[in-house]
Protein backbone atom coordinates (compact mmCIF):
# COMPACT_ATOMS: atom_id res chain seq x y z
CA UNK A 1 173.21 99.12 8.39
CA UNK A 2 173.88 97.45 5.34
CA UNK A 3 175.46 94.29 3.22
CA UNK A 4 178.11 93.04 1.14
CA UNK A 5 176.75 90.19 -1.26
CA UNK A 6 180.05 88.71 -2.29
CA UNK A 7 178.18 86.95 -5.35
CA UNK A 8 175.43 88.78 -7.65
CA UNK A 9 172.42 87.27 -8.48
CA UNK A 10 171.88 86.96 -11.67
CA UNK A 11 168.46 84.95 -11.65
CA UNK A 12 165.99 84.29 -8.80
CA UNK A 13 162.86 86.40 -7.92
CA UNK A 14 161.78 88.68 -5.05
CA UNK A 15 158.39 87.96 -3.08
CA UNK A 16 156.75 90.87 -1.41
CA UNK A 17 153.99 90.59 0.73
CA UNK A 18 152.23 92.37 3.40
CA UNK A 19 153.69 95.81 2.82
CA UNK A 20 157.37 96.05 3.27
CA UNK A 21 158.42 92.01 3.71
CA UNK A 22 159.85 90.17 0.83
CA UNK A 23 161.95 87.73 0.25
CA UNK A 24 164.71 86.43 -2.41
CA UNK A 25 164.04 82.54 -3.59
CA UNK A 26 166.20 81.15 -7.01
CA UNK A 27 163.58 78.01 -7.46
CA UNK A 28 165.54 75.26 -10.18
CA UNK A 29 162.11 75.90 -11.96
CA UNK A 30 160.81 79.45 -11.66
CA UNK A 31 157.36 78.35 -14.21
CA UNK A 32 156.44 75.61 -11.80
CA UNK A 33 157.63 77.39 -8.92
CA UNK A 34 154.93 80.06 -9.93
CA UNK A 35 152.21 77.95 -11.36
CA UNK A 36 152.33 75.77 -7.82
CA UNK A 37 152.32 79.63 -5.66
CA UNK A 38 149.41 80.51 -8.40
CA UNK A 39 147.82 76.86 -7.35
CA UNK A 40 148.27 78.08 -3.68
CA UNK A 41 147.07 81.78 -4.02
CA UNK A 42 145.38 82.44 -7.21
CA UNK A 43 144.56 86.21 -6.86
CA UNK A 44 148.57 86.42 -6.65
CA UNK A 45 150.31 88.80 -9.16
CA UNK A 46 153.26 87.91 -11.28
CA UNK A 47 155.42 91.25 -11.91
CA UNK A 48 158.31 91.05 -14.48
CA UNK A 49 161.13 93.08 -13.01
CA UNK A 50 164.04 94.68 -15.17
């Protein structure tokens, strides 16, 4: 099964969890977005992609 995205993303970040869910979010401020999931989790890592 698959997808057709008719629009690429060009910004926007993936969260995994558990061990195969994850899920897109574009926040309008990724910093606080992560500080506030950092506030919320703090052993969370923050990956850099490509």
């Amino acid at each position: 099964m698959g997808f057709t995205v008719l629009k690429p993303y060009r910004r926007g970040m993936v969260l995994r969890y558990n061990v195969v869910d994850h899920v897109f979010v574009d926040p309008e401020n990724a910093i606080e977005f992560i500080n506030e999931l950092k506030h919320i989790t703090p052993n969370i890592d923050v990956v850099q992609g490509k």
